[in-house]
C-alpha atoms as a PDB file:
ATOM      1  CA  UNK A   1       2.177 -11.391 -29.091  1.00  0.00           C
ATOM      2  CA  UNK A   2       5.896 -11.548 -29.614  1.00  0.00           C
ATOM      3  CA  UNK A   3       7.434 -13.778 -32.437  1.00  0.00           C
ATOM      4  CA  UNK A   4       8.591 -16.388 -30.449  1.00  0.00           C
ATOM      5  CA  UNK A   5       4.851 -16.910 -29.211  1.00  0.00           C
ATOM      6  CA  UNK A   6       3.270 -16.326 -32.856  1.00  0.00           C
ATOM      7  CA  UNK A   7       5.489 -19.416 -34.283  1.00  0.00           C
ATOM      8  CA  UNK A   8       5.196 -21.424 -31.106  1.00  0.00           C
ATOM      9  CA  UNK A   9       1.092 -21.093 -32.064  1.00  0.00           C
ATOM     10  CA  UNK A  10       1.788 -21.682 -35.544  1.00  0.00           C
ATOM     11  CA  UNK A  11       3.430 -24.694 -35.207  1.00  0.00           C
ATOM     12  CA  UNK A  12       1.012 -26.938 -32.625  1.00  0.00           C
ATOM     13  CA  UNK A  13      -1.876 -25.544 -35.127  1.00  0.00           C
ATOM     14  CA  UNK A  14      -0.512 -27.130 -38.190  1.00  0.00           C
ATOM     15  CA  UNK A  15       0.746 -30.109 -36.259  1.00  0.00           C
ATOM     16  CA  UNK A  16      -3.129 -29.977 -34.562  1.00  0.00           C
ATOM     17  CA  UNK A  17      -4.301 -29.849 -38.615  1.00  0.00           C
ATOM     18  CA  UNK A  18      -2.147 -32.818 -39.459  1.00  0.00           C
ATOM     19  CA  UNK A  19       0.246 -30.547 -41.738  1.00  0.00           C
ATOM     20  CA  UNK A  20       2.506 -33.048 -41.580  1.00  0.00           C
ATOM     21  CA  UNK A  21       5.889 -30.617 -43.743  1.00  0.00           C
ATOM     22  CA  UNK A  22       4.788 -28.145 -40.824  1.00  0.00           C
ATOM     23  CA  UNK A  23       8.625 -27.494 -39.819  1.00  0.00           C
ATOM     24  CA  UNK A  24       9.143 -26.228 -43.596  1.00  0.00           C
ATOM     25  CA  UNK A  25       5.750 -23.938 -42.958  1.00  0.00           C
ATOM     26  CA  UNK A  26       7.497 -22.692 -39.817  1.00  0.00           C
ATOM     27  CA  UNK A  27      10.781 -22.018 -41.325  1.00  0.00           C
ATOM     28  CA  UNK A  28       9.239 -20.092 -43.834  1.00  0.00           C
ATOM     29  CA  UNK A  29       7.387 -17.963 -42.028  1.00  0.00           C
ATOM     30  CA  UNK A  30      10.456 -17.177 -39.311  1.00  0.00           C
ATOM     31  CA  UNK A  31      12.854 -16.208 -42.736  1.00  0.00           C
ATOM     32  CA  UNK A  32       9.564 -14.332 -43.451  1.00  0.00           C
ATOM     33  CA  UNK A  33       9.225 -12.164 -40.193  1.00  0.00           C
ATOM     34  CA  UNK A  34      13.168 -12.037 -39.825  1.00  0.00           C
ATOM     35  CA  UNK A  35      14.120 -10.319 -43.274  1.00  0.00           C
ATOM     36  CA  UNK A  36      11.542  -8.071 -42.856  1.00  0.00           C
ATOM     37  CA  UNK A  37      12.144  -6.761 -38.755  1.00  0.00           C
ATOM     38  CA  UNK A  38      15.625  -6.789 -40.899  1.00  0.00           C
ATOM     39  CA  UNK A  39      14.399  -3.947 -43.095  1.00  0.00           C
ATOM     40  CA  UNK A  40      12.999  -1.865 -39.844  1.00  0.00           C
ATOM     41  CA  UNK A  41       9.643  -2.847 -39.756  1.00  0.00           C
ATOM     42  CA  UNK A  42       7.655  -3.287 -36.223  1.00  0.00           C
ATOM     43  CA  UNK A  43       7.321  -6.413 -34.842  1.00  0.00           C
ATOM     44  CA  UNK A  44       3.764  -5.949 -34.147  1.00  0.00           C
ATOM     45  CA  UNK A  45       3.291  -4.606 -37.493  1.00  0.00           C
ATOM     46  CA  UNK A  46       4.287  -8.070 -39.508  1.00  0.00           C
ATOM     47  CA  UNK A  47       2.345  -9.919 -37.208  1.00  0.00           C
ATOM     48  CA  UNK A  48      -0.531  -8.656 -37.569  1.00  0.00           C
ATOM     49  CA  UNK A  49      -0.028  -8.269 -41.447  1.00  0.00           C
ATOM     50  CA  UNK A  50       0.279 -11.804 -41.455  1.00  0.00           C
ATOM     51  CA  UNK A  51      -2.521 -12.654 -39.760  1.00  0.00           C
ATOM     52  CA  UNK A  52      -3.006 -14.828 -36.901  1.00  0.00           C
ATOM     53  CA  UNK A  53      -1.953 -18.211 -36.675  1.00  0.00           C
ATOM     54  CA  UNK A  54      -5.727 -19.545 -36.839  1.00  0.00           C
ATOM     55  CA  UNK A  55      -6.115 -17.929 -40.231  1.00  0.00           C
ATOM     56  CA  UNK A  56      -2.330 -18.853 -41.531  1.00  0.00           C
ATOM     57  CA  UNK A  57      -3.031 -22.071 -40.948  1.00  0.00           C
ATOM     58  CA  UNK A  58      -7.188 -22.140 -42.642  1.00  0.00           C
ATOM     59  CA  UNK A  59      -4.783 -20.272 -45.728  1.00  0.00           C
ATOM     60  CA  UNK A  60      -2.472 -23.458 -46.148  1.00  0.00           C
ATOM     61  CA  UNK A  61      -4.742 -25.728 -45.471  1.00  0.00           C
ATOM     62  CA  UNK A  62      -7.469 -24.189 -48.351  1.00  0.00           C
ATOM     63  CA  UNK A  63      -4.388 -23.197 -51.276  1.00  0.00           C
ATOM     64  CA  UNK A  64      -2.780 -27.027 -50.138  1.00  0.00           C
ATOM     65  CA  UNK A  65      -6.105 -28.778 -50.855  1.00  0.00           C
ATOM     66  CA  UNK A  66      -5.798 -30.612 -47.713  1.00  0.00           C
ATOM     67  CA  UNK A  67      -8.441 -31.805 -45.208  1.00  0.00           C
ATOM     68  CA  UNK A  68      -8.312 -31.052 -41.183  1.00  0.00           C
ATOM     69  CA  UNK A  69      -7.113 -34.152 -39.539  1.00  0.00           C
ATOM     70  CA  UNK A  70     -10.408 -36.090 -38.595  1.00  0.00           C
ATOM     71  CA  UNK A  71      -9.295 -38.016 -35.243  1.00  0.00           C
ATOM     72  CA  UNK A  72     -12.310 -40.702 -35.130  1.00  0.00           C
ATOM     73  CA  UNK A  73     -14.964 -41.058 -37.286  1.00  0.00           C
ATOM     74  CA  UNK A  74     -18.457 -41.943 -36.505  1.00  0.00           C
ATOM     75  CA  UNK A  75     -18.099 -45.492 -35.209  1.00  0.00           C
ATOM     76  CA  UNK A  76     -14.630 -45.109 -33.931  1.00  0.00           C
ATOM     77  CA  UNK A  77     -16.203 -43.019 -31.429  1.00  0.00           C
ATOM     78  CA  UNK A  78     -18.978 -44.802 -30.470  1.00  0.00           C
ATOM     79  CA  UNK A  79     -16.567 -47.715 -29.632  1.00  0.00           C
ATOM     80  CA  UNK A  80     -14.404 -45.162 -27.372  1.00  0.00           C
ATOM     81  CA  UNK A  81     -17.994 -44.009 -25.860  1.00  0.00           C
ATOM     82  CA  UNK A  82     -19.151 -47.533 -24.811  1.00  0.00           C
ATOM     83  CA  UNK A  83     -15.550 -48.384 -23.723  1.00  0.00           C
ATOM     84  CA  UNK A  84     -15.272 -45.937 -21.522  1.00  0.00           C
ATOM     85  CA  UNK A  85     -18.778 -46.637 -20.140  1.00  0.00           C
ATOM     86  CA  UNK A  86     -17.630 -50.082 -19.278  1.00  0.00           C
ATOM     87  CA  UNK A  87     -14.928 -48.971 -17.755  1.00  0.00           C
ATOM     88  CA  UNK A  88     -16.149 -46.693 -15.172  1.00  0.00           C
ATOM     89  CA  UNK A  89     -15.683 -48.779 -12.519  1.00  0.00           C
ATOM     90  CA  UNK A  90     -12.108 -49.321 -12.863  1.00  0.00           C
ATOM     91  CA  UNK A  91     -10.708 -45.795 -14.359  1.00  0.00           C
ATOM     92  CA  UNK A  92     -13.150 -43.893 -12.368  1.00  0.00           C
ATOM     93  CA  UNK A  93     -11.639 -44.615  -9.245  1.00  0.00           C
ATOM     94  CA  UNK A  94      -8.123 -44.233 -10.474  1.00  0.00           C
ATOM     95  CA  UNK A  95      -9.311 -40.678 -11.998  1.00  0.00           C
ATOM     96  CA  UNK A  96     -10.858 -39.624  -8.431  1.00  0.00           C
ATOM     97  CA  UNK A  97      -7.641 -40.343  -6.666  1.00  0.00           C
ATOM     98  CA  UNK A  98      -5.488 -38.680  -9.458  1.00  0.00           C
ATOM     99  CA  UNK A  99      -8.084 -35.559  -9.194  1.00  0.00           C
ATOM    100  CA  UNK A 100      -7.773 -35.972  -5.329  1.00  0.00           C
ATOM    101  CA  UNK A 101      -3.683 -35.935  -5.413  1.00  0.00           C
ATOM    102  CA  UNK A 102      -3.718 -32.832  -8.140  1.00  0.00           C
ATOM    103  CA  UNK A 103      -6.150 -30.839  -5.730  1.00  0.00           C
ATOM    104  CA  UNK A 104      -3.663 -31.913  -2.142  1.00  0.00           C
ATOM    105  CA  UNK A 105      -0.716 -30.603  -4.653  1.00  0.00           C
ATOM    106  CA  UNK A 106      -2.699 -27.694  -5.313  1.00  0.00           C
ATOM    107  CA  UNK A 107      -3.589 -26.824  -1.747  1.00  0.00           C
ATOM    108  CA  UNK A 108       0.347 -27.276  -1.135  1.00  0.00           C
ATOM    109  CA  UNK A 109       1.451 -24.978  -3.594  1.00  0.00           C
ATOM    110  CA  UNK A 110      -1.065 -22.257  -2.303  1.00  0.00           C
ATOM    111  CA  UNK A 111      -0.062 -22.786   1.179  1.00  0.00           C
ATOM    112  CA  UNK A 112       3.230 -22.372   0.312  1.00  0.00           C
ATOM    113  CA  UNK A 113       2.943 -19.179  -2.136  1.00  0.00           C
ATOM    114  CA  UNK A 114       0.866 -17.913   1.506  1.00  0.00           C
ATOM    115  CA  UNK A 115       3.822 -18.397   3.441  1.00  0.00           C
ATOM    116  CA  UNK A 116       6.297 -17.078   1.098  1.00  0.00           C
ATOM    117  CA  UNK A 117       4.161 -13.806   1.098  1.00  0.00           C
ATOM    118  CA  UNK A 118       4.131 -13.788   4.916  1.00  0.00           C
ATOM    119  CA  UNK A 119       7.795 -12.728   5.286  1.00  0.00           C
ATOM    120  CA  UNK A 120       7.432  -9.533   3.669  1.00  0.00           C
ATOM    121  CA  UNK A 121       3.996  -9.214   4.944  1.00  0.00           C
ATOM    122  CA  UNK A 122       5.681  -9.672   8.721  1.00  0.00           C
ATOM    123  CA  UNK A 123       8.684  -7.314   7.645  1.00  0.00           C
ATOM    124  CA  UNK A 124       5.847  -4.383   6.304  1.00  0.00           C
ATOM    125  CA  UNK A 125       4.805  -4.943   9.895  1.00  0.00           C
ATOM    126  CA  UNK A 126       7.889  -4.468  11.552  1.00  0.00           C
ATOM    127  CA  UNK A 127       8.238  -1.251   9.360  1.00  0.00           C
ATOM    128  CA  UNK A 128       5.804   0.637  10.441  1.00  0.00           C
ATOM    129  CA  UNK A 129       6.126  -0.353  13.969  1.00  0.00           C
ATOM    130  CA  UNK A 130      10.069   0.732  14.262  1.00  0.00           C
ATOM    131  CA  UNK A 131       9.186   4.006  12.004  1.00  0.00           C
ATOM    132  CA  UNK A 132       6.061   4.607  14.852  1.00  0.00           C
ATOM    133  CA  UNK A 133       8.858   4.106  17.760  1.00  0.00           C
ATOM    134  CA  UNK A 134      11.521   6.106  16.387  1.00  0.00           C
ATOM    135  CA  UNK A 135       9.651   9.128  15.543  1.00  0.00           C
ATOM    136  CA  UNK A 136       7.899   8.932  18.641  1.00  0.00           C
ATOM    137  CA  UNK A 137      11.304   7.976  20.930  1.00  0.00           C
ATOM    138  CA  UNK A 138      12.963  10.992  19.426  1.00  0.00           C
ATOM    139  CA  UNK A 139      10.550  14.041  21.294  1.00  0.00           C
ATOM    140  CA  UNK A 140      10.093  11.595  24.563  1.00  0.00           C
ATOM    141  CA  UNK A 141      14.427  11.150  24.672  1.00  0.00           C
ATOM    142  CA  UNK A 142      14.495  15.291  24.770  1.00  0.00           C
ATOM    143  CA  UNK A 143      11.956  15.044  27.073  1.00  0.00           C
ATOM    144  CA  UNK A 144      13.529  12.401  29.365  1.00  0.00           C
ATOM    145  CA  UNK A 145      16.757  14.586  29.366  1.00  0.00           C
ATOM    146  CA  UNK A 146      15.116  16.928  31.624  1.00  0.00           C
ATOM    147  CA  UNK A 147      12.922  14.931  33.297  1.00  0.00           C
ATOM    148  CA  UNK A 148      14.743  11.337  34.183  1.00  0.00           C
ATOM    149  CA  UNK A 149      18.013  12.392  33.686  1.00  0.00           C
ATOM    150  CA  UNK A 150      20.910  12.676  31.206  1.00  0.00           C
ATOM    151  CA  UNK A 151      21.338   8.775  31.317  1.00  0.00           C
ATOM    152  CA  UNK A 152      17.927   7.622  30.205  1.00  0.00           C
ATOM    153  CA  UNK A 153      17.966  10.732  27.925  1.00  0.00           C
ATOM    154  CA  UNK A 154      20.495   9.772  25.997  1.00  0.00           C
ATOM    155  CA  UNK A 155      19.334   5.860  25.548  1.00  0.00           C
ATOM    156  CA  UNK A 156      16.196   7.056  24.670  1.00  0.00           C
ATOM    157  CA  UNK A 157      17.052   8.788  22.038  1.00  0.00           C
ATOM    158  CA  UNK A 158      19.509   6.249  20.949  1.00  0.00           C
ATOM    159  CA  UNK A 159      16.630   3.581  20.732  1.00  0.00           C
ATOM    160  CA  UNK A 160      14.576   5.995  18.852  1.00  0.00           C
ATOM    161  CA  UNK A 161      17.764   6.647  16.269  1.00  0.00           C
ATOM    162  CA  UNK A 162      17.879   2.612  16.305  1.00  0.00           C
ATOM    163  CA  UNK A 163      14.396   1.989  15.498  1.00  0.00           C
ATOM    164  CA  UNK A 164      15.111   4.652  12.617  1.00  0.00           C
ATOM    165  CA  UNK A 165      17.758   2.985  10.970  1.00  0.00           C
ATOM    166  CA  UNK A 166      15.842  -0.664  11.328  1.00  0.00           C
ATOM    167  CA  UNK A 167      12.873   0.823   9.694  1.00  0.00           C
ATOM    168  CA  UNK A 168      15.285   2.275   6.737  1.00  0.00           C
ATOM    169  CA  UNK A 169      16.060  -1.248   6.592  1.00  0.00           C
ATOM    170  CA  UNK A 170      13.671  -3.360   7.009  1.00  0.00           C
ATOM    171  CA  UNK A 171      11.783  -1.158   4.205  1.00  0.00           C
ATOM    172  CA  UNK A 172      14.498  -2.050   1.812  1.00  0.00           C
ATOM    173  CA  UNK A 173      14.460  -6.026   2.704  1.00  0.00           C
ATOM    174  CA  UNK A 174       9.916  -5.346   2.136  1.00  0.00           C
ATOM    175  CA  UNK A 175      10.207  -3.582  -0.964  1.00  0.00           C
ATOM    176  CA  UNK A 176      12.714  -6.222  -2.111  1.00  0.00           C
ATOM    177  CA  UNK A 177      11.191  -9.226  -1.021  1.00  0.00           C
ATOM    178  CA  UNK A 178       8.011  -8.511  -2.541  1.00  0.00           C
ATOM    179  CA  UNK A 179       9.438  -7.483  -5.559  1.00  0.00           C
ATOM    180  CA  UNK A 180      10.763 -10.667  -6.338  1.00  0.00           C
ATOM    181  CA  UNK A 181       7.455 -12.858  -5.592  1.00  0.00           C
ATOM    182  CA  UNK A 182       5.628 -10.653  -8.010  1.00  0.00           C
ATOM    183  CA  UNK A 183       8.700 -10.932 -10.566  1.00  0.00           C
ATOM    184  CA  UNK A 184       7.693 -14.811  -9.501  1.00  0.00           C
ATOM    185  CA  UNK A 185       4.244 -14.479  -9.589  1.00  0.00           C
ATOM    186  CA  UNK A 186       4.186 -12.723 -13.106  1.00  0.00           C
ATOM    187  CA  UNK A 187       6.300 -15.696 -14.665  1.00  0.00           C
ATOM    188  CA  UNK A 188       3.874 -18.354 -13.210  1.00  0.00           C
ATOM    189  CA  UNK A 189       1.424 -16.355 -15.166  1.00  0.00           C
ATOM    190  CA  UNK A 190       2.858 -16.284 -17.670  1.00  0.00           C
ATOM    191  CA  UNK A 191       3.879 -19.838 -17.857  1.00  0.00           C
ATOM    192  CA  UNK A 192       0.234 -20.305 -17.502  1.00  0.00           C
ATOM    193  CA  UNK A 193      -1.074 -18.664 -20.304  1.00  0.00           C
ATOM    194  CA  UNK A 194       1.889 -19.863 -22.849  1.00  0.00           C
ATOM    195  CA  UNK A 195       0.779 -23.621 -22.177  1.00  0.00           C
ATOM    196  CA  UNK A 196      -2.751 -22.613 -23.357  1.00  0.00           C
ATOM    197  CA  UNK A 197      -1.500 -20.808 -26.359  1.00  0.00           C
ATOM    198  CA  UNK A 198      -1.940 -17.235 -25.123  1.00  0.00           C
ATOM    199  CA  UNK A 199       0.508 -15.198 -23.723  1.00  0.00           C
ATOM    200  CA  UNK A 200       0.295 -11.465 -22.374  1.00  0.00           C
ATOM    201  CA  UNK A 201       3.238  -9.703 -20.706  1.00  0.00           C
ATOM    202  CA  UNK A 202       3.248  -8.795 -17.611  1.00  0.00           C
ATOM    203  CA  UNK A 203       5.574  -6.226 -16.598  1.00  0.00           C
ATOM    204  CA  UNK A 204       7.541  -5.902 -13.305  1.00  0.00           C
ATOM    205  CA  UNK A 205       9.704  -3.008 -12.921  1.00  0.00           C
ATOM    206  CA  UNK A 206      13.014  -2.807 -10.962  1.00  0.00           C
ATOM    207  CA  UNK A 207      13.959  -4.282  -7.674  1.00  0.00           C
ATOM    208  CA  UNK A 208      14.825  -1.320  -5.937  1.00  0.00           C
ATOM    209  CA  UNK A 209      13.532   2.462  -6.575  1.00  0.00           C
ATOM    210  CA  UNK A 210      15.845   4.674  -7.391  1.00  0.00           C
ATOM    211  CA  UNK A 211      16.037   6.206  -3.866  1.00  0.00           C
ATOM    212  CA  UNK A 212      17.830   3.210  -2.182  1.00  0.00           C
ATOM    213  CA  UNK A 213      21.280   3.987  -3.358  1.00  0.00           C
ATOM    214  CA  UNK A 214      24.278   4.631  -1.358  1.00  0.00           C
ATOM    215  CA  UNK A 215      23.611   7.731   0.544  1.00  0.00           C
ATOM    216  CA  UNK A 216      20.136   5.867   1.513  1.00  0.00           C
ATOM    217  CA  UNK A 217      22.251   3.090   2.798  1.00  0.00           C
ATOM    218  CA  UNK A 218      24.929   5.361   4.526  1.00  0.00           C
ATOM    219  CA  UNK A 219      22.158   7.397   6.251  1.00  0.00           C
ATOM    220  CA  UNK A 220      20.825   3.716   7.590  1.00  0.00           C
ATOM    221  CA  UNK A 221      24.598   3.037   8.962  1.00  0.00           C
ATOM    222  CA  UNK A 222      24.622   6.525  10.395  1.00  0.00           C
ATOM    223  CA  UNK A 223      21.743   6.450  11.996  1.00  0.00           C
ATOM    224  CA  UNK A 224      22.156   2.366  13.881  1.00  0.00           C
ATOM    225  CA  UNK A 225      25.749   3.234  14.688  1.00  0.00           C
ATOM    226  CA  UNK A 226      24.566   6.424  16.308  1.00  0.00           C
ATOM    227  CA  UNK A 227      21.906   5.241  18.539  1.00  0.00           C
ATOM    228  CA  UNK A 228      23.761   2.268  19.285  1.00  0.00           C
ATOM    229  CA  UNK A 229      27.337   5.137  20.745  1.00  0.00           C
ATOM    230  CA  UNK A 230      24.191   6.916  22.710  1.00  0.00           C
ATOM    231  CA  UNK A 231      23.071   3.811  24.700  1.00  0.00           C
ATOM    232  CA  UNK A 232      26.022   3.094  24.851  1.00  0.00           C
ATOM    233  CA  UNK A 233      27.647   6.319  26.373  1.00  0.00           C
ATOM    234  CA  UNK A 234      24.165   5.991  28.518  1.00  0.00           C
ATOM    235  CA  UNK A 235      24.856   2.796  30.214  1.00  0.00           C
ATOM    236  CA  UNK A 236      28.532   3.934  30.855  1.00  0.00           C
ATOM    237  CA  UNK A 237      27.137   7.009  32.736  1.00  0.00           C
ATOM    238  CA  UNK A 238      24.672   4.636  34.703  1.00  0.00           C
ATOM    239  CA  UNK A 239      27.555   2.571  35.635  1.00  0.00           C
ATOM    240  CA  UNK A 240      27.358   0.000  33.050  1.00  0.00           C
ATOM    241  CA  UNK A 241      23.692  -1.030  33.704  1.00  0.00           C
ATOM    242  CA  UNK A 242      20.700  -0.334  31.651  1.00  0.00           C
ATOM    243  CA  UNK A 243      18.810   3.033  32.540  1.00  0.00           C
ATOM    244  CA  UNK A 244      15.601   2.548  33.674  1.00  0.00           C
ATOM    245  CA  UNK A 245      13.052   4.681  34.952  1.00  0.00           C
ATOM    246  CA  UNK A 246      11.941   4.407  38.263  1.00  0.00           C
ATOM    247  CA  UNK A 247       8.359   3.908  40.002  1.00  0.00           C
ATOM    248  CA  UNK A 248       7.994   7.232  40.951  1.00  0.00           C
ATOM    249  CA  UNK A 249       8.376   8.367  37.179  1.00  0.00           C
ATOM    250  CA  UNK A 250       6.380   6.296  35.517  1.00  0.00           C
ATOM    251  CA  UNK A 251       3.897   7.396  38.025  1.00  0.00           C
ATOM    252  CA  UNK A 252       4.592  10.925  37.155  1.00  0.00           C
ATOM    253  CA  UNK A 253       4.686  10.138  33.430  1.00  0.00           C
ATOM    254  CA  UNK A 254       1.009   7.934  33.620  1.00  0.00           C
ATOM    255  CA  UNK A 255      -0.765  11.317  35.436  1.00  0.00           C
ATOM    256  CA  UNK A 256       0.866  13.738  32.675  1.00  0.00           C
ATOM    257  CA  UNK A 257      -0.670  11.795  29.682  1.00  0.00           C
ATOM    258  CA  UNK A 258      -3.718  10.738  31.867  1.00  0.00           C
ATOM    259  CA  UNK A 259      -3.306   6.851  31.936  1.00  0.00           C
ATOM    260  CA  UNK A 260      -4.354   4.846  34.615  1.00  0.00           C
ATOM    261  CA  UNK A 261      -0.939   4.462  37.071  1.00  0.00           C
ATOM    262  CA  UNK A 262      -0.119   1.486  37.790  1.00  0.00           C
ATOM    263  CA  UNK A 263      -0.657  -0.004  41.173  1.00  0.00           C
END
């Protein structure tokens, strides 16, 4: 508990007691807490040597002689008890459709937390599928130099260095985008548990690791602007079309790894 919480406690717990000079309690104890982090003491320390807010406020209310706040007495109640009895049928609707729009705005909220989490989800996705490519288009592009020819070598292996540098980049955009929802996530928490009087931290470290820095990024550049010179120089050696591999390879290619050819 930090000091900003302890006081926030303090103060709707004397207000909650009826302490009506609470602000002067709460001054008090802030000039307390201050002068004495002041003189190099722990935070946690003077909290806890203070005691918490629950007992501060039993101790003012027992050396003050005062009473806790009684909100009804006996037959004040009962007439809010038969009241709302007899009103049932009117409130009770209104309080089923209030409970029915809270639990719609609910549902709205989670479907849209859901879908905020799906973009990094479908970018972890996209990840691993240009990291499988790439390291697998890398051996088949030295392979398809000697088998299909320098042109489809060469794009190839510039698709494979492609796929490389989108995978160094869309890890960066996954890392970072999830980052922030749990930096999001661990406020809404935390907003949470500070409107029922409790708070616990909950720590979210830095955006990015310390690996993405500039040489990660360069090696990213390097490696797109690389595959993209090899297609290139690929399509100008296949007359400025596309390579592509021909029936005959692919048949020769399906029989070397075993696959079914196609027909």
């Amino acid at each position: 508990m930090t000091k900003k919480t302890y006081l926030w406690e303090l103060s709707w717990r004397l207000r909650l007691a009826g302490v009506r000079d609470f602000r002067d309690y709460i001054s008090d104890y802030r000039e307390l807490i201050e002068d004495r982090l002041a003189n190099g003491e722990a935070e946690a320390a003077i909290l806890a040597d203070l005691g918490t807010p629950k007992q501060v406020v039993a101790n003012i209310m027992t050396e003050e002689g005062l009473e806790r706040r009684r909100w009804l007495t006996g037959p004040q109640l009962a007439l809010v008890i038969v009241l709302v009895i007899l009103g049932l049928p009117v409130w009770g609707g209104f309080a089923l459709a209030l409970l029915g729009i809270l639990f719609a705005l609910i549902c709205v909220l989670l479907s849209l937390y859901v879908t905020l989490w799906a973009v990094p989800f479908s970018l972890a996705i996209m990840t691993v599928a240009t990291l499988f490519a790439g390291v697998m288009g890398i051996p088949a592009g030295l392979v398809a130099l000697g088998k299909s020819g320098l042109a489809y070598g060469l794009a190839e292996l510039g698709a494979a260095l492609i796929c490389l540098g989108v995978f160094l980049l869309s890890l960066v955009l996954t890392w970072g985008l999830a980052k922030l929802l749990l930096r999001g996530t661990a406020w809404g928490w935390q907003m949470v548990l500070r409107w029922f009087g409790k708070e616990q931290p909950i720590a979210v470290h830095q955006i990015m690791p310390p690996f993405f820095n500039k040489g990660y990024w360069l090696v990213t550049a390097l490696l797109i602007a690389l595959g993209m010179l090899l297609v290139v120089s690929a399509c100008g050696l296949n007359g400025w079309h596309i390579p592509a591999v021909s029936a005959a390879e692919m048949h020769h290619w399906y029989n070397a790894f075993n696959f079914t050819a196609p027909r």
